[in-house]
PDB file of N, CA and C in Angstrom:
ATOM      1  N   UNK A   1       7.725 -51.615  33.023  1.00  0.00           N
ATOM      2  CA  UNK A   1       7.304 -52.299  31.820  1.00  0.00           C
ATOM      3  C   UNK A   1       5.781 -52.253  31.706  1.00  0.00           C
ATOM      4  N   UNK A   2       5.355 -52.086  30.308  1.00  0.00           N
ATOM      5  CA  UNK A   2       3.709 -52.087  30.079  1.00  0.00           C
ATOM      6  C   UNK A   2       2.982 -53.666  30.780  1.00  0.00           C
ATOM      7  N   UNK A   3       2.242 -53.108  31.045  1.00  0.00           N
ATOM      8  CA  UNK A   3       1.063 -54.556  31.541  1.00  0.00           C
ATOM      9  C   UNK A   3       0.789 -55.014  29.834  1.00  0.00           C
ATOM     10  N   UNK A   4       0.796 -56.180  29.856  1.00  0.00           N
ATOM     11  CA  UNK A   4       0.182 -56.769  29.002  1.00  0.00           C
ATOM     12  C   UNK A   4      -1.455 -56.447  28.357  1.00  0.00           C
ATOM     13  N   UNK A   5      -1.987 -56.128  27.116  1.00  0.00           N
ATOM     14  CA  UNK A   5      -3.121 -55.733  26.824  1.00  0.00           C
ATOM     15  C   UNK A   5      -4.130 -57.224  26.398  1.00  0.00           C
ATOM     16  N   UNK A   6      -5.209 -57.522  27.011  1.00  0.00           N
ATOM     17  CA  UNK A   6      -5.733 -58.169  26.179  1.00  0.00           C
ATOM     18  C   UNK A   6      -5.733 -58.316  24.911  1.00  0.00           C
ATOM     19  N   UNK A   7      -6.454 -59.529  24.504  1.00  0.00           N
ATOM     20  CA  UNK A   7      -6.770 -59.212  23.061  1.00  0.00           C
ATOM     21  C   UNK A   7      -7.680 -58.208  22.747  1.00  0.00           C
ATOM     22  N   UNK A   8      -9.057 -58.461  23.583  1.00  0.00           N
ATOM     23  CA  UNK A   8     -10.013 -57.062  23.413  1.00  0.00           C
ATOM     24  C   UNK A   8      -9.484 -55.916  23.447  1.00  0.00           C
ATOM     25  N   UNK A   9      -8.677 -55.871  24.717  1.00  0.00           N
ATOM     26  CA  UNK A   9      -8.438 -54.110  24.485  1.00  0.00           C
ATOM     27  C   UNK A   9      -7.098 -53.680  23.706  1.00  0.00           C
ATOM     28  N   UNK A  10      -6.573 -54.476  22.407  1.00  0.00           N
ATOM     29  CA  UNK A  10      -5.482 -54.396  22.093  1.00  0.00           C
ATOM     30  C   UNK A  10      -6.697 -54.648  20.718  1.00  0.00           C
ATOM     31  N   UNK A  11      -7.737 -55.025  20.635  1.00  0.00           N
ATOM     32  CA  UNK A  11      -8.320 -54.747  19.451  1.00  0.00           C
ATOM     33  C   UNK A  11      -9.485 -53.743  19.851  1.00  0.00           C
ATOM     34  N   UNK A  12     -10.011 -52.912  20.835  1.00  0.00           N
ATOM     35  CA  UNK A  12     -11.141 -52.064  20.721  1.00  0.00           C
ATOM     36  C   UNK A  12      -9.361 -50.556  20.144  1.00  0.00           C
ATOM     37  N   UNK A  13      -8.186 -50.782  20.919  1.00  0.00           N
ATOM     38  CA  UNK A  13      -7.409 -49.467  20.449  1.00  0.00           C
ATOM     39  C   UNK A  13      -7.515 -49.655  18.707  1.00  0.00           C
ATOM     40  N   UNK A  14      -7.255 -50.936  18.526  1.00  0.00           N
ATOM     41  CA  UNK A  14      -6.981 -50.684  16.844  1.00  0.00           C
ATOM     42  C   UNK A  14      -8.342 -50.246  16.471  1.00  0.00           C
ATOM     43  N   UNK A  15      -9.355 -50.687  16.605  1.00  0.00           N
ATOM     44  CA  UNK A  15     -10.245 -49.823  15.918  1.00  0.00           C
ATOM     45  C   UNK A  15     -10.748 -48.740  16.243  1.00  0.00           C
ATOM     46  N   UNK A  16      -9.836 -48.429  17.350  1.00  0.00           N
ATOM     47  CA  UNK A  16     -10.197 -47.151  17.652  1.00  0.00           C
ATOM     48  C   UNK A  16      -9.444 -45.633  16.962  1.00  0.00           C
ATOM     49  N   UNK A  17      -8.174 -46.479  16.578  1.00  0.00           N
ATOM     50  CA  UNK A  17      -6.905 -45.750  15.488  1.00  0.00           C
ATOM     51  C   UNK A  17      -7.181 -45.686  13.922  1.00  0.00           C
ATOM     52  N   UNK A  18      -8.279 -46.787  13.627  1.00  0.00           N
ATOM     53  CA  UNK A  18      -8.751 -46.917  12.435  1.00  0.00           C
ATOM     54  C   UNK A  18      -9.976 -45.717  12.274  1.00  0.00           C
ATOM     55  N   UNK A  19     -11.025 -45.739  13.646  1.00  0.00           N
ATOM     56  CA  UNK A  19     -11.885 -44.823  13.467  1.00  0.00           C
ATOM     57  C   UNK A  19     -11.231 -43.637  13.404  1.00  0.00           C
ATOM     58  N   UNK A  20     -10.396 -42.841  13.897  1.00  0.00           N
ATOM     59  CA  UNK A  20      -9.434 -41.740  13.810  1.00  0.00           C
ATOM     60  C   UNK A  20      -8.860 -41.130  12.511  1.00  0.00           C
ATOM     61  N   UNK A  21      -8.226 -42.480  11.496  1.00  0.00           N
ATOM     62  CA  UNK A  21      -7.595 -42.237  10.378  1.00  0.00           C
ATOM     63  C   UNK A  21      -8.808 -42.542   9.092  1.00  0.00           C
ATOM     64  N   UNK A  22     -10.101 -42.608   9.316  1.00  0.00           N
ATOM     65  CA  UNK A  22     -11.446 -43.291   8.844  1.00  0.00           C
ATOM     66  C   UNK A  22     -12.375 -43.110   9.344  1.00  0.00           C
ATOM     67  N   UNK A  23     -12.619 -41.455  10.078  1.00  0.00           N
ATOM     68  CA  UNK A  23     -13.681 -41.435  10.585  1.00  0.00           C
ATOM     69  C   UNK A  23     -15.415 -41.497  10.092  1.00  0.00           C
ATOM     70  N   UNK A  24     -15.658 -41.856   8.713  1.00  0.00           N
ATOM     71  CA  UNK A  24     -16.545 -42.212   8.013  1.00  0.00           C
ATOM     72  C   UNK A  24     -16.908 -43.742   8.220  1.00  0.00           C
ATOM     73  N   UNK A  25     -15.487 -44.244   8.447  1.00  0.00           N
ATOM     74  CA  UNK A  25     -15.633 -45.854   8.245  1.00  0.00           C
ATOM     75  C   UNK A  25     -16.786 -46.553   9.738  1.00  0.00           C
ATOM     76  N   UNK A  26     -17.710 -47.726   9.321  1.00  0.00           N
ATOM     77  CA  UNK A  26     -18.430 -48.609  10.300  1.00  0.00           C
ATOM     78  C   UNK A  26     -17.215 -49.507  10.478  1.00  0.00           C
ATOM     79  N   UNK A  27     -16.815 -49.688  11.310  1.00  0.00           N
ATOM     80  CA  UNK A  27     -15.097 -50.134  12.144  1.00  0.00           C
ATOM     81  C   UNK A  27     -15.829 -51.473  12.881  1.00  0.00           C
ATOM     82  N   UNK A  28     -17.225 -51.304  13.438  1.00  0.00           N
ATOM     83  CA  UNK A  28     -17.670 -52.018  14.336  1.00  0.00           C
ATOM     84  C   UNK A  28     -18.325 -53.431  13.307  1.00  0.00           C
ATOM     85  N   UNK A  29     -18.534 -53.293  11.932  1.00  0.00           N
ATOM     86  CA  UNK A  29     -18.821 -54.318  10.624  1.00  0.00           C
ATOM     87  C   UNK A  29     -17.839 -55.354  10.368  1.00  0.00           C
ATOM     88  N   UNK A  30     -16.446 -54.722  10.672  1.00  0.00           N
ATOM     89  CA  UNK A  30     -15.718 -55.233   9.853  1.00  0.00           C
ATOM     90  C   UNK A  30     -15.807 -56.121   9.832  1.00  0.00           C
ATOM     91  N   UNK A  31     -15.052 -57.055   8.974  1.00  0.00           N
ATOM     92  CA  UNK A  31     -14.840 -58.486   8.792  1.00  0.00           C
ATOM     93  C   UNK A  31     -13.149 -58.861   8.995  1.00  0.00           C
ATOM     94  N   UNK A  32     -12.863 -59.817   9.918  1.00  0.00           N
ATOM     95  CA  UNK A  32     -11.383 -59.957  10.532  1.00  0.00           C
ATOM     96  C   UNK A  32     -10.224 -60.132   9.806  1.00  0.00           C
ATOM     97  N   UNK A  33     -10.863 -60.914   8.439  1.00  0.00           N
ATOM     98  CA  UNK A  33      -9.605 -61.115   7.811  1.00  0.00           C
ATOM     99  C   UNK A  33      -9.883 -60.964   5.883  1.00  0.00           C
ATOM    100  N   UNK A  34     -10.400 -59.576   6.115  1.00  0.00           N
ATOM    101  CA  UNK A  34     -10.786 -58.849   4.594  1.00  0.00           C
ATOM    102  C   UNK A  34      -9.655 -58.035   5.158  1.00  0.00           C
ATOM    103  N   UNK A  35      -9.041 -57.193   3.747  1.00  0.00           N
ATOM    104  CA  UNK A  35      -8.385 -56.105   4.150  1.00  0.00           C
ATOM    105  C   UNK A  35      -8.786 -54.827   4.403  1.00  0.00           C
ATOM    106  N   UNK A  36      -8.036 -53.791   5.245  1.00  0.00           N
ATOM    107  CA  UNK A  36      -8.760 -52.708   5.937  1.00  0.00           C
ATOM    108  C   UNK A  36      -9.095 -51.740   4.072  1.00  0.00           C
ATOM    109  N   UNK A  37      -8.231 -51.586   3.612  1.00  0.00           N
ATOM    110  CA  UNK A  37      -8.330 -51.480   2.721  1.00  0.00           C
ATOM    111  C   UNK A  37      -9.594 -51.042   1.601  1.00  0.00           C
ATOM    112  N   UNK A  38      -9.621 -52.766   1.830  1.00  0.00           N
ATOM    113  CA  UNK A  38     -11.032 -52.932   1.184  1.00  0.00           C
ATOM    114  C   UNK A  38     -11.974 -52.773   1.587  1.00  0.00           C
ATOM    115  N   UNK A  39     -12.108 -52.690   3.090  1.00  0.00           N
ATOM    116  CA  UNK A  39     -13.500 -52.448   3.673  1.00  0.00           C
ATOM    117  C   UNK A  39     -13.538 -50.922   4.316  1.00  0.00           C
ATOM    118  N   UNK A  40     -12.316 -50.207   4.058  1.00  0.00           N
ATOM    119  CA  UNK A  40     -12.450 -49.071   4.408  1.00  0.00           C
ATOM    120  C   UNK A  40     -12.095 -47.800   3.198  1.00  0.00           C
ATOM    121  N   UNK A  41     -12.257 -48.211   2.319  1.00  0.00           N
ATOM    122  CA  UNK A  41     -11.768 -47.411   1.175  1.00  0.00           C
ATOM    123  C   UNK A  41     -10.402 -46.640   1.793  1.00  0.00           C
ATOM    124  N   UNK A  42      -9.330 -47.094   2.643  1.00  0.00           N
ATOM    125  CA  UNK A  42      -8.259 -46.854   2.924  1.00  0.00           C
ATOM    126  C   UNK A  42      -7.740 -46.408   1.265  1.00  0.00           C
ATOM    127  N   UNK A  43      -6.324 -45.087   1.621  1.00  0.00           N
ATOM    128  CA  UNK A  43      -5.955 -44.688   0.437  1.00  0.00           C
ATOM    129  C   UNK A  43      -4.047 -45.301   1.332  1.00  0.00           C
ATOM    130  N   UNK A  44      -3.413 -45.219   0.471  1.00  0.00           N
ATOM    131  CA  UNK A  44      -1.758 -45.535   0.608  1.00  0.00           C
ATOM    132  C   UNK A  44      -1.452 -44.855   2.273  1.00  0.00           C
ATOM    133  N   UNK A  45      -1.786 -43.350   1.784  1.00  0.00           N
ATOM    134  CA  UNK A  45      -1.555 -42.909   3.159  1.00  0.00           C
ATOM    135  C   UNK A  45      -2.433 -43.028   4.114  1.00  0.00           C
ATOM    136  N   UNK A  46      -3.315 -43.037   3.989  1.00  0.00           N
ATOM    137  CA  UNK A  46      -4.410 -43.728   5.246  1.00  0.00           C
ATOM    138  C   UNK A  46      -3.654 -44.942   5.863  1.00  0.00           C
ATOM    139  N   UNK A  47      -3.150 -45.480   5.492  1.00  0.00           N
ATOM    140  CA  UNK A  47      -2.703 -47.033   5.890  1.00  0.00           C
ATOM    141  C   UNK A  47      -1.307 -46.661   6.348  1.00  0.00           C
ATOM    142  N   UNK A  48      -0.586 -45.913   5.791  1.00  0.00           N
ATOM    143  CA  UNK A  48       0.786 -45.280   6.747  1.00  0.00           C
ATOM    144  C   UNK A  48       0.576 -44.653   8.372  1.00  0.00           C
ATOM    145  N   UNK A  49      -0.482 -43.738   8.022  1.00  0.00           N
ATOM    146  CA  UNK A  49      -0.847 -42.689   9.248  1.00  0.00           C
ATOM    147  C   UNK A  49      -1.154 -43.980   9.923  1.00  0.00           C
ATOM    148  N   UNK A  50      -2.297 -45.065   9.230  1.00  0.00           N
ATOM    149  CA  UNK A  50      -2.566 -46.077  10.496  1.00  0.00           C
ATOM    150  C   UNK A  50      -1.369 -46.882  10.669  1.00  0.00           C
ATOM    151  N   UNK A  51      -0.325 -47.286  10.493  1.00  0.00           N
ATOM    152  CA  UNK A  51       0.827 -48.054  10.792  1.00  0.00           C
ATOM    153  C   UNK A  51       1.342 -47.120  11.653  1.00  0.00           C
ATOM    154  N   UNK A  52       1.941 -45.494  11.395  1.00  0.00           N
ATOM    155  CA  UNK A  52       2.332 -44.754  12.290  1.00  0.00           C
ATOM    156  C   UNK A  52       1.939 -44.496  13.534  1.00  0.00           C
ATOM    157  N   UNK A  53       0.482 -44.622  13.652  1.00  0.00           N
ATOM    158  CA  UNK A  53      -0.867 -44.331  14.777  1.00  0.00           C
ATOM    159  C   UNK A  53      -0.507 -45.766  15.915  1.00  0.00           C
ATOM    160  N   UNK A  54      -0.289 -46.866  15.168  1.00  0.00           N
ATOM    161  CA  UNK A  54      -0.243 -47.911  15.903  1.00  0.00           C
ATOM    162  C   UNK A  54       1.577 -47.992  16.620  1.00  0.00           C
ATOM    163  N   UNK A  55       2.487 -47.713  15.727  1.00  0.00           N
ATOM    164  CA  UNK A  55       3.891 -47.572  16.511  1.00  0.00           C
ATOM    165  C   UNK A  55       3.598 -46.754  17.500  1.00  0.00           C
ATOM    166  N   UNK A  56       3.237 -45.212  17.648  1.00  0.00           N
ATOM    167  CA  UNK A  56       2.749 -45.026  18.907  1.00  0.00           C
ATOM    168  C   UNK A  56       1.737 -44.846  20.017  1.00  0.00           C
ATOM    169  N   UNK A  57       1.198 -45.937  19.589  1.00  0.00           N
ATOM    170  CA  UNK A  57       0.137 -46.593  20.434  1.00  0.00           C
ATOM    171  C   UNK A  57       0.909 -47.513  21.534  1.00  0.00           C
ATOM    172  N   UNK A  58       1.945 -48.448  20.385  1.00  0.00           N
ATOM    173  CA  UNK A  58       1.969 -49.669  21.299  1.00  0.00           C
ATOM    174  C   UNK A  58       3.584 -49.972  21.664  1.00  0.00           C
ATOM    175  N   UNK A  59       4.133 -48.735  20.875  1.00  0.00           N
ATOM    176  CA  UNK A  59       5.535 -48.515  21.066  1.00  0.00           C
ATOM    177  C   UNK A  59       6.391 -49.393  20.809  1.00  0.00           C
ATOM    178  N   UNK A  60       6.015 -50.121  19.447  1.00  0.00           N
ATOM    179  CA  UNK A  60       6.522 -51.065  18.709  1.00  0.00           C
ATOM    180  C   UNK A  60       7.175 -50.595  17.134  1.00  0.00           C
ATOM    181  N   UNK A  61       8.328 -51.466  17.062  1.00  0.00           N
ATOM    182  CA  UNK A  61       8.686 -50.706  15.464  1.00  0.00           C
ATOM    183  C   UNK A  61       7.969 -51.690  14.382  1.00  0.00           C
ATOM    184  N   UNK A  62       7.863 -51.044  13.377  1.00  0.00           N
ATOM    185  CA  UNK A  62       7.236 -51.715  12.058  1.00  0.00           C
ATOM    186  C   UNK A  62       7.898 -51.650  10.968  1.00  0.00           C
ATOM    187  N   UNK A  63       8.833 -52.750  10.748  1.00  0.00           N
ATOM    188  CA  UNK A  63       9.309 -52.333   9.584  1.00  0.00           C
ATOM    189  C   UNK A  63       8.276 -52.015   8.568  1.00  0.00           C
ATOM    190  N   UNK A  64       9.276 -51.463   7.297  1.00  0.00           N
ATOM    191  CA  UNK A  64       7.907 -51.594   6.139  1.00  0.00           C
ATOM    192  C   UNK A  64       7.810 -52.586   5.070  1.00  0.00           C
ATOM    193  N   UNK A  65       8.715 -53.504   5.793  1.00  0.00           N
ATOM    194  CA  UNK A  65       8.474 -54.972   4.949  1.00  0.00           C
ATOM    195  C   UNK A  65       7.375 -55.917   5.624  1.00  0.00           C
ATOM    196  N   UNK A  66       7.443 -55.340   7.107  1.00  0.00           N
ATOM    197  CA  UNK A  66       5.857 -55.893   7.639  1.00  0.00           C
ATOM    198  C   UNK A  66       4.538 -54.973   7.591  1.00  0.00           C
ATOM    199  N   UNK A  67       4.593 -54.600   6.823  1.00  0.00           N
ATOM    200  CA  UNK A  67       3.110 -53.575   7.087  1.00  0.00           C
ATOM    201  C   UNK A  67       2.265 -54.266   5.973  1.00  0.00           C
ATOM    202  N   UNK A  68       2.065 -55.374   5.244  1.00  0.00           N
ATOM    203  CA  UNK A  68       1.360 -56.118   4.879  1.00  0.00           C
ATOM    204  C   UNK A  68       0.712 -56.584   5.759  1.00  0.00           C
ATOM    205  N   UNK A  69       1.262 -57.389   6.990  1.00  0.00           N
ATOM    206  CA  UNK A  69       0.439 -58.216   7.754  1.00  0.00           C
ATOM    207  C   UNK A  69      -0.280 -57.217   8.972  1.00  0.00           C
ATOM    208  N   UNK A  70      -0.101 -56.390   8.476  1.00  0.00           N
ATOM    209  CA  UNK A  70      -1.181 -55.463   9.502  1.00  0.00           C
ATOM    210  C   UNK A  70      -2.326 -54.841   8.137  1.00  0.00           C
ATOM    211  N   UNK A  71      -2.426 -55.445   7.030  1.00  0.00           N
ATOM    212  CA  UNK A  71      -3.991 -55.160   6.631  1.00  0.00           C
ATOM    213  C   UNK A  71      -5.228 -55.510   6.541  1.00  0.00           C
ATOM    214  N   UNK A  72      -4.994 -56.531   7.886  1.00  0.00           N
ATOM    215  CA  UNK A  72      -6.294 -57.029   8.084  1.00  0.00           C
ATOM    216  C   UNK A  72      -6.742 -56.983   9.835  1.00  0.00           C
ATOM    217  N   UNK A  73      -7.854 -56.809  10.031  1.00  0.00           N
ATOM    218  CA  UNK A  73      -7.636 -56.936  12.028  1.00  0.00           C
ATOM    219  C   UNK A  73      -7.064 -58.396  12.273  1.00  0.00           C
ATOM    220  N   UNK A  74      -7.768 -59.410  11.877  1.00  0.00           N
ATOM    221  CA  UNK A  74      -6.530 -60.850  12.323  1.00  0.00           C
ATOM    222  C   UNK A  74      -5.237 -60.315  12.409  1.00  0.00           C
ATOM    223  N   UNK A  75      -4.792 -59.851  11.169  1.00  0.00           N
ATOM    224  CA  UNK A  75      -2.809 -59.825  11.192  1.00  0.00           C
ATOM    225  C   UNK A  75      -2.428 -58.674  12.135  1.00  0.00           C
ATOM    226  N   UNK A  76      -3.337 -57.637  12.007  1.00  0.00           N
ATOM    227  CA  UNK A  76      -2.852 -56.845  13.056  1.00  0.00           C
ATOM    228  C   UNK A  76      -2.590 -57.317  14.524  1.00  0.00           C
ATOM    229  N   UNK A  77      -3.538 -57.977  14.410  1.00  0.00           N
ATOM    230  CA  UNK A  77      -3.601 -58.443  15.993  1.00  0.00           C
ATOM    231  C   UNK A  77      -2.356 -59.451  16.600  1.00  0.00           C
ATOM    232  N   UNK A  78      -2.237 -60.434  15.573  1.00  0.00           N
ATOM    233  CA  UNK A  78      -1.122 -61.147  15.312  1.00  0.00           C
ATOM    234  C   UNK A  78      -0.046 -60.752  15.590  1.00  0.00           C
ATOM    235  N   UNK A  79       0.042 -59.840  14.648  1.00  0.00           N
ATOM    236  CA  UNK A  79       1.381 -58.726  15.086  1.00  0.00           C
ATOM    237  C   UNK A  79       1.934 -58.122  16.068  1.00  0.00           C
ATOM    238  N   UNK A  80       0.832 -57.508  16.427  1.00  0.00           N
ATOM    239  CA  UNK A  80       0.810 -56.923  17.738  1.00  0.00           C
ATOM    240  C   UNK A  80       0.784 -57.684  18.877  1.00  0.00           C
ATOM    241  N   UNK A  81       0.492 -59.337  19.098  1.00  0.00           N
ATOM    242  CA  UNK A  81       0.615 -59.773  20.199  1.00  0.00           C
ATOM    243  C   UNK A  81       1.748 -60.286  20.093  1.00  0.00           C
ATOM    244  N   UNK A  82       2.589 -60.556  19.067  1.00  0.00           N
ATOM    245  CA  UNK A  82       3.820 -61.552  18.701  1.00  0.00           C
ATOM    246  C   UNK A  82       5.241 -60.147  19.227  1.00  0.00           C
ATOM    247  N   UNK A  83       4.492 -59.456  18.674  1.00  0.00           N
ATOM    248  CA  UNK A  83       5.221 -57.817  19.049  1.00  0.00           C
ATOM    249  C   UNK A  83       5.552 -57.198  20.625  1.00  0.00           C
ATOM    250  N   UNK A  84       4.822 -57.233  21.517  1.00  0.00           N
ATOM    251  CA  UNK A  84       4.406 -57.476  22.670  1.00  0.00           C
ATOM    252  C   UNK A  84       5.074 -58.401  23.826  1.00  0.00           C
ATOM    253  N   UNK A  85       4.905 -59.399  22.765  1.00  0.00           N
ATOM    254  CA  UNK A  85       5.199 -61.025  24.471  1.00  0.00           C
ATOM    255  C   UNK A  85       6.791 -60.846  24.023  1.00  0.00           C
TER     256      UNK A  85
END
């Protein structure tokens, strides 16, 4: 079974999946609970590839009735730790 990830290093991967699918984007600015969206001129599929990027990252499923609460780093994180334990 996976070791448990901090919060830090369960948020330096997400922005590290964001810099990947946004490599223009300042990732290190953001603001926690704006949407990526908005602070990343994210397009529809930018935000899929990053939902896809993160299922195998953390080897979690996403429905796509939850991929709202992953458009912000708060909800992501949320998600991902509620996802996890």
């Amino acid at each position: 079974m996976n070791t448990p990830l901090s919060k830090d290093d369960t948020r330096r991967q997400v922005l590290r999946i964001l810099g990947e699918i946004a490599p223009e984007a300042d990732t290190t600015s953001l603001r926690p609970d704006v949407s990526f969206r908005d602070q990343l001129d994210l397009d529809s599929m930018d935000f899929l590839n990053f939902v896809v990027a993160l299922h195998k990252e953390f080897h979690i499923e996403i429905p796509e009735a939850d991929y709202p609460k992953y458009m912000t780093l708060n909800g992501c994180l949320t998600q991902l730790s509620a996802a996890r334990s």
